[in-house]
PDB file of N, CA and C in Angstrom:
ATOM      1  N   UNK A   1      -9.269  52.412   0.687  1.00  0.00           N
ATOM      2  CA  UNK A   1      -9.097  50.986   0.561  1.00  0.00           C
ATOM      3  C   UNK A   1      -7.769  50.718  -0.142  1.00  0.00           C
ATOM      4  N   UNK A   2      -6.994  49.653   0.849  1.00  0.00           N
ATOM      5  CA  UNK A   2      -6.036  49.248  -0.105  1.00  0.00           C
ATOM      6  C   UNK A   2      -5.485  47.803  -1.240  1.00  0.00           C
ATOM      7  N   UNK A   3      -5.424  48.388  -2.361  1.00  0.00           N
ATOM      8  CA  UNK A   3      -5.418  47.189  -3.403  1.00  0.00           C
ATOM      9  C   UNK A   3      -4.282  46.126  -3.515  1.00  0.00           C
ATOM     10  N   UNK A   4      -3.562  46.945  -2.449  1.00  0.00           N
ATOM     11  CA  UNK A   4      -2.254  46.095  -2.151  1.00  0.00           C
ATOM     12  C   UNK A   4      -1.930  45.305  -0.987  1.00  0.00           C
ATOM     13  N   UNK A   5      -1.440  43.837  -0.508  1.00  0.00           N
ATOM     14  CA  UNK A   5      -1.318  43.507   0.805  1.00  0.00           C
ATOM     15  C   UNK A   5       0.131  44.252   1.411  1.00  0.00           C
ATOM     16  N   UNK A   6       0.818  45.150   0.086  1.00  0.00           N
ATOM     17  CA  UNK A   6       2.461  45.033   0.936  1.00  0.00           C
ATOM     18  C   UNK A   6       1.887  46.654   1.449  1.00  0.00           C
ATOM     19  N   UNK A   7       1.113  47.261   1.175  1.00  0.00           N
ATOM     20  CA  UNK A   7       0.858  48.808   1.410  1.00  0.00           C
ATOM     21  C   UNK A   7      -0.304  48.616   2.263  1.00  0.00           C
ATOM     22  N   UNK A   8      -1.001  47.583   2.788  1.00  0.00           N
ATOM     23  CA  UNK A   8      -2.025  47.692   3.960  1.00  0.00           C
ATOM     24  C   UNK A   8      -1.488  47.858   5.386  1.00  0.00           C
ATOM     25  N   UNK A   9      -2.350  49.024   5.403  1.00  0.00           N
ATOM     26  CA  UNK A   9      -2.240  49.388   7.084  1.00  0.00           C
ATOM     27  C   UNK A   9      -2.201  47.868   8.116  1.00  0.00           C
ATOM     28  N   UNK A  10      -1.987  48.242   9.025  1.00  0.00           N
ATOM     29  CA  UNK A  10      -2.126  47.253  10.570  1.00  0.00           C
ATOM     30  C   UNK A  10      -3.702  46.695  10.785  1.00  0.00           C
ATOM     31  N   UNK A  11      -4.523  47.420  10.640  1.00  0.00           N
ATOM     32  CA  UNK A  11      -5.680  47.139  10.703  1.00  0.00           C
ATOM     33  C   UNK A  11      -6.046  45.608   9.389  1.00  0.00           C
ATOM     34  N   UNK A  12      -5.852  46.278   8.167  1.00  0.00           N
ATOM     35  CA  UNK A  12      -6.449  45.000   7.427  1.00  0.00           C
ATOM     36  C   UNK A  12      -5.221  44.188   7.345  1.00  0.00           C
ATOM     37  N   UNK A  13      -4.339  43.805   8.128  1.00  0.00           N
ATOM     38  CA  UNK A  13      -3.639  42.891   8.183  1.00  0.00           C
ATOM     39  C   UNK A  13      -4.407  41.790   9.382  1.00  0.00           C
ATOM     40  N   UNK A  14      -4.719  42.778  10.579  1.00  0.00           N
ATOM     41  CA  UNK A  14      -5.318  41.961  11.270  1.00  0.00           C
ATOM     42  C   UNK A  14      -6.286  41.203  10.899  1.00  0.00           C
ATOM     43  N   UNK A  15      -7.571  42.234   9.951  1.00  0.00           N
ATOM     44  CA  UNK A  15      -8.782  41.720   9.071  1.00  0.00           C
ATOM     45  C   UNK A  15      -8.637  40.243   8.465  1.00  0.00           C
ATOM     46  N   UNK A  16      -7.684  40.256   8.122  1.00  0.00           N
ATOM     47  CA  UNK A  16      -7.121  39.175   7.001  1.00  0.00           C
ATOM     48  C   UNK A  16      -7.103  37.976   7.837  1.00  0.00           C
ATOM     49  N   UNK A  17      -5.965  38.265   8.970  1.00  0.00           N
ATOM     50  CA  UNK A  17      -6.213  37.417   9.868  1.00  0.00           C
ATOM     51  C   UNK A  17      -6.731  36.979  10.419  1.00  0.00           C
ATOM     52  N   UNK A  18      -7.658  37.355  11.366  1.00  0.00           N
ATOM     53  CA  UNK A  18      -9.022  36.883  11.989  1.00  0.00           C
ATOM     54  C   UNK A  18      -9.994  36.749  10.593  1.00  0.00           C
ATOM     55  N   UNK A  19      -9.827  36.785   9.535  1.00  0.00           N
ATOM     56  CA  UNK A  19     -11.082  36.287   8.405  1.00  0.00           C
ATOM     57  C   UNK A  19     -10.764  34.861   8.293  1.00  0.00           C
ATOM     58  N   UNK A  20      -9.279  34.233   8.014  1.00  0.00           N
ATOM     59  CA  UNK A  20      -8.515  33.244   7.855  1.00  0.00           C
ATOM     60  C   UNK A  20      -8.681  32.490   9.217  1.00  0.00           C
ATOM     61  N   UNK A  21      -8.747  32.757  10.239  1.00  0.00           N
ATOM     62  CA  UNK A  21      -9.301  31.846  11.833  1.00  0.00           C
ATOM     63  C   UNK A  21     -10.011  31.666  11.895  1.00  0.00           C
ATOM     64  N   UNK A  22     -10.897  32.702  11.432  1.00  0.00           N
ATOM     65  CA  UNK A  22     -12.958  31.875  11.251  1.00  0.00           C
ATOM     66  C   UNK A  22     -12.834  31.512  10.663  1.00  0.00           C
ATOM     67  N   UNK A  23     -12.407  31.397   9.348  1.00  0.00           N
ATOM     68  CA  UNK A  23     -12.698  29.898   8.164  1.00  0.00           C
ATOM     69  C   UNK A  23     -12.054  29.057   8.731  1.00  0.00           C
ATOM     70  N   UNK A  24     -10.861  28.887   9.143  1.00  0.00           N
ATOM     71  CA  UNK A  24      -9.897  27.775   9.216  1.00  0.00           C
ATOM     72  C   UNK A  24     -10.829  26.711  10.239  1.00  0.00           C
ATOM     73  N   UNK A  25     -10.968  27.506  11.592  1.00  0.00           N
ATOM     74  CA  UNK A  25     -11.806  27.031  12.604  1.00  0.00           C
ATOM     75  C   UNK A  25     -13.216  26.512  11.979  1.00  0.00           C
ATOM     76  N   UNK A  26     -14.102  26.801  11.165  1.00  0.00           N
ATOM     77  CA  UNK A  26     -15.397  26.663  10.681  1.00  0.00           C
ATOM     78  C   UNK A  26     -14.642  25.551   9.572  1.00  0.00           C
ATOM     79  N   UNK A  27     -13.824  24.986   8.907  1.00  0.00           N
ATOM     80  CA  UNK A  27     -13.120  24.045   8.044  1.00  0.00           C
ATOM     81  C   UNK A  27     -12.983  22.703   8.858  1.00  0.00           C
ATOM     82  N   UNK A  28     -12.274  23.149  10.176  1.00  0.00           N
ATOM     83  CA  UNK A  28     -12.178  22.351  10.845  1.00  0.00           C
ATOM     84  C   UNK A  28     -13.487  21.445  11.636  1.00  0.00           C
ATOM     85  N   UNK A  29     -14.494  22.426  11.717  1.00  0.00           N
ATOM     86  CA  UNK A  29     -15.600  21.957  12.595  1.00  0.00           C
ATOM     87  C   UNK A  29     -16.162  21.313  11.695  1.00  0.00           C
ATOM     88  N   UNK A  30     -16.501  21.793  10.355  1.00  0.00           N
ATOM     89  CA  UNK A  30     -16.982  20.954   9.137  1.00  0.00           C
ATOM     90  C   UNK A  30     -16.249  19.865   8.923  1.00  0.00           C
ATOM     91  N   UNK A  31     -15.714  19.966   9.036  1.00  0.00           N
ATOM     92  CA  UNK A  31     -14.466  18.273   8.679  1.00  0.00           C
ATOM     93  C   UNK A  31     -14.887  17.144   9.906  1.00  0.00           C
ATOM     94  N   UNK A  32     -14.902  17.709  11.086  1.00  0.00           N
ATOM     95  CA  UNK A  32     -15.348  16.839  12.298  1.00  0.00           C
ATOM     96  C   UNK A  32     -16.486  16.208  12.041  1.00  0.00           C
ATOM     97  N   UNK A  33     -17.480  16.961  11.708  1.00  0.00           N
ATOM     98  CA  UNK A  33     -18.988  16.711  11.833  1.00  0.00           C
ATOM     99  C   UNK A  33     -19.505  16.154  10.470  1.00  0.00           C
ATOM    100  N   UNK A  34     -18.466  16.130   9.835  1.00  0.00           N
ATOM    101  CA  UNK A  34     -18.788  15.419   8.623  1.00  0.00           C
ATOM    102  C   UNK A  34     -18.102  13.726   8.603  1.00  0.00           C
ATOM    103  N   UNK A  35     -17.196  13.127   9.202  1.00  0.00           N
ATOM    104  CA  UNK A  35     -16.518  12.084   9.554  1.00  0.00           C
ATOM    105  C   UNK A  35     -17.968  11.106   9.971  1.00  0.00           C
ATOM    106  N   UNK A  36     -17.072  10.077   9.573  1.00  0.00           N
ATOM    107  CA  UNK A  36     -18.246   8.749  10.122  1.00  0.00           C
ATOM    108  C   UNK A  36     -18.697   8.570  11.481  1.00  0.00           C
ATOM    109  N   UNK A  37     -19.390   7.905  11.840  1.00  0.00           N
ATOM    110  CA  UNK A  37     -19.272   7.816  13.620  1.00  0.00           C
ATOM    111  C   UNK A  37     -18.340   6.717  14.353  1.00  0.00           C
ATOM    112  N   UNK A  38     -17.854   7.097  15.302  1.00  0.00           N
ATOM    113  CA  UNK A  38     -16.687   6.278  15.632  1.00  0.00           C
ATOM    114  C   UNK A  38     -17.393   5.878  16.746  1.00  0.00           C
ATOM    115  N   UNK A  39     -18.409   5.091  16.577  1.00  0.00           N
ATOM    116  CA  UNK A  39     -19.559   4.175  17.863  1.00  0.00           C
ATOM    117  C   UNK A  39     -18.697   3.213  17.902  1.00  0.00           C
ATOM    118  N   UNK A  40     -18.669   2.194  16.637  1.00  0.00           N
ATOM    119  CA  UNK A  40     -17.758   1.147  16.423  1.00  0.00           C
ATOM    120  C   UNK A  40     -16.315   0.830  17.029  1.00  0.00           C
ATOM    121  N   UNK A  41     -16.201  -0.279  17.875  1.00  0.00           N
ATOM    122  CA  UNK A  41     -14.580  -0.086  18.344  1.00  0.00           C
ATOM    123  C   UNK A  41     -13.834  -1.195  17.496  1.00  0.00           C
ATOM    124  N   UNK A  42     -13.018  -0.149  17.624  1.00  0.00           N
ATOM    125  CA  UNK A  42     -11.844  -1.095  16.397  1.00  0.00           C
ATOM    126  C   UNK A  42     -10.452  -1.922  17.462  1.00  0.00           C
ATOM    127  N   UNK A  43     -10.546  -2.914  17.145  1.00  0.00           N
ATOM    128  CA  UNK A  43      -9.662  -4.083  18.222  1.00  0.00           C
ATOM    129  C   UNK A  43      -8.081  -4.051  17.114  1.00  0.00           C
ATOM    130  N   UNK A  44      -6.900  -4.081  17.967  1.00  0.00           N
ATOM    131  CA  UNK A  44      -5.646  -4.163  17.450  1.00  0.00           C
ATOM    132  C   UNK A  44      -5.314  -5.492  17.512  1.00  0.00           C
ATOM    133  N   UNK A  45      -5.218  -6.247  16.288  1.00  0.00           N
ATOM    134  CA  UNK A  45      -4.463  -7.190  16.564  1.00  0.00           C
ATOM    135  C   UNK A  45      -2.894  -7.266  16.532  1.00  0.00           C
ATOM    136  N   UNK A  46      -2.569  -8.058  17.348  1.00  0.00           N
ATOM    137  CA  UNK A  46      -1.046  -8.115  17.660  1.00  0.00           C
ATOM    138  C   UNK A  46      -0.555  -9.815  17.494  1.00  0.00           C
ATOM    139  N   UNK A  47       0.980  -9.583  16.456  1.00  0.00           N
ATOM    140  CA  UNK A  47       1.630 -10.454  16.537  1.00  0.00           C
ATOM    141  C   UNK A  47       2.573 -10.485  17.217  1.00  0.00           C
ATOM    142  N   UNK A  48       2.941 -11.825  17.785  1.00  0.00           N
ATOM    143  CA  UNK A  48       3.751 -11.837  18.882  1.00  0.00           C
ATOM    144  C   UNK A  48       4.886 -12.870  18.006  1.00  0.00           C
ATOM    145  N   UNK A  49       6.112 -12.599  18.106  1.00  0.00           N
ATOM    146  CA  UNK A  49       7.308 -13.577  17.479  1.00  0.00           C
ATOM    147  C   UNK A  49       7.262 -14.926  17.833  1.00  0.00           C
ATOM    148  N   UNK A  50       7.142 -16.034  16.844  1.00  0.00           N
ATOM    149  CA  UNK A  50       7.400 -17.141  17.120  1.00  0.00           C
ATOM    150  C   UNK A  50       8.479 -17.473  17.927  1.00  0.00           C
ATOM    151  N   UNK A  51       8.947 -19.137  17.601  1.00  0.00           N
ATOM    152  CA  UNK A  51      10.429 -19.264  18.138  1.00  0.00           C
ATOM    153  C   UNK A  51      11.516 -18.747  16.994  1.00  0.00           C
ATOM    154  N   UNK A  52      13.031 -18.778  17.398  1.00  0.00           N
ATOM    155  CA  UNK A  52      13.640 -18.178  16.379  1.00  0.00           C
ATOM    156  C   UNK A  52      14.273 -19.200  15.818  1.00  0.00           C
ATOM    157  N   UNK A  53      14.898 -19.480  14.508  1.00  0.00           N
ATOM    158  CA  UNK A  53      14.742 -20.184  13.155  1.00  0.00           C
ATOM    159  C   UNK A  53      16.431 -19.797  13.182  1.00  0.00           C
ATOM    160  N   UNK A  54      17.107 -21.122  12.742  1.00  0.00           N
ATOM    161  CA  UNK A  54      18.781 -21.155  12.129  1.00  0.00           C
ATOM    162  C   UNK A  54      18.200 -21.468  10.999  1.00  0.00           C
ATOM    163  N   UNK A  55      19.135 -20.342  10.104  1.00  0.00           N
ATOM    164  CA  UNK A  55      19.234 -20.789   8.302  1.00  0.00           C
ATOM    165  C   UNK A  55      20.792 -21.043   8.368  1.00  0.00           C
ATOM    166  N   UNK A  56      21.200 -21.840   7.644  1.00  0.00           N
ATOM    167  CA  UNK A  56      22.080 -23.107   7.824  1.00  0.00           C
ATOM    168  C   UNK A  56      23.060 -22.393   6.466  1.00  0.00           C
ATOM    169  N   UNK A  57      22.261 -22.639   5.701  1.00  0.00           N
ATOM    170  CA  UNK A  57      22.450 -22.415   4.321  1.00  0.00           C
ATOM    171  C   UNK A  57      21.281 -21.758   3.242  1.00  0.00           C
ATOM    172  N   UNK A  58      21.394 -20.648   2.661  1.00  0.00           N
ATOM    173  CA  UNK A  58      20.806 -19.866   2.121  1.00  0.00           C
ATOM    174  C   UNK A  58      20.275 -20.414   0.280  1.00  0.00           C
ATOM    175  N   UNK A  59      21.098 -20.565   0.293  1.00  0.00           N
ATOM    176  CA  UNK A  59      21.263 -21.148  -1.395  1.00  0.00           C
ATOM    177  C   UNK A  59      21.781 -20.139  -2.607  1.00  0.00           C
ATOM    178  N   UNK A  60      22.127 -18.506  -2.098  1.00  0.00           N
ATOM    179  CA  UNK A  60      22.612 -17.503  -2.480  1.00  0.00           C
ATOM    180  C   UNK A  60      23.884 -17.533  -2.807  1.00  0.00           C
ATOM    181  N   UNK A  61      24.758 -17.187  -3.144  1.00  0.00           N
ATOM    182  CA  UNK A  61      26.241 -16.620  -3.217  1.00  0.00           C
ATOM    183  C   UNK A  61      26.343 -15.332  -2.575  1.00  0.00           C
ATOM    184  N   UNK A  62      27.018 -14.994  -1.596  1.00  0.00           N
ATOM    185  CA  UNK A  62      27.468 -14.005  -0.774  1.00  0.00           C
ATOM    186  C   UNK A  62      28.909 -13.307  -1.923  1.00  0.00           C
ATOM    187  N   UNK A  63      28.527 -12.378  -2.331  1.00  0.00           N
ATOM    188  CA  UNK A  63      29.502 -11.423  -2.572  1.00  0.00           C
ATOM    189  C   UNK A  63      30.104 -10.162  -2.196  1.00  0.00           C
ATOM    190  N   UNK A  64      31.424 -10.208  -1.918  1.00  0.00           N
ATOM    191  CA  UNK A  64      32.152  -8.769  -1.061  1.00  0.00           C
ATOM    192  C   UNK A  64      33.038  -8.267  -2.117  1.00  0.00           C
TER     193      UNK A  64
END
């Protein structure tokens, strides 16, 4: 057995890896199945631009 990751053979590198895809994957499925239910539809409301507006005069001082 090795106590080191920089001195592990090919084999428990793979180990490591496929241990880390079943959790990740089993993280993921838990995360899904734990979420609310999305029965409910959610409507976008949209604004659409009025007419467009002259400002004449601001009441600011413009400085350059």
């Amino acid at each position: 057995m090795n106590h080191s990751i920089k001195s592990a053979d090919r084999a428990t590198h793979l180990k490591i890896v496929a241990i880390a895809l079943v959790l990740g994957a089993a993280l993921a499925g838990f995360g899904t199945s734990v979420r609310p239910g999305t029965d409910a539809v959610q409507t976008v409301h949209v604004f659409k631009a009025g007419q467009p507006t002259m400002i004449s005069s601001s009441g600011s001082s413009l400085v350059r």
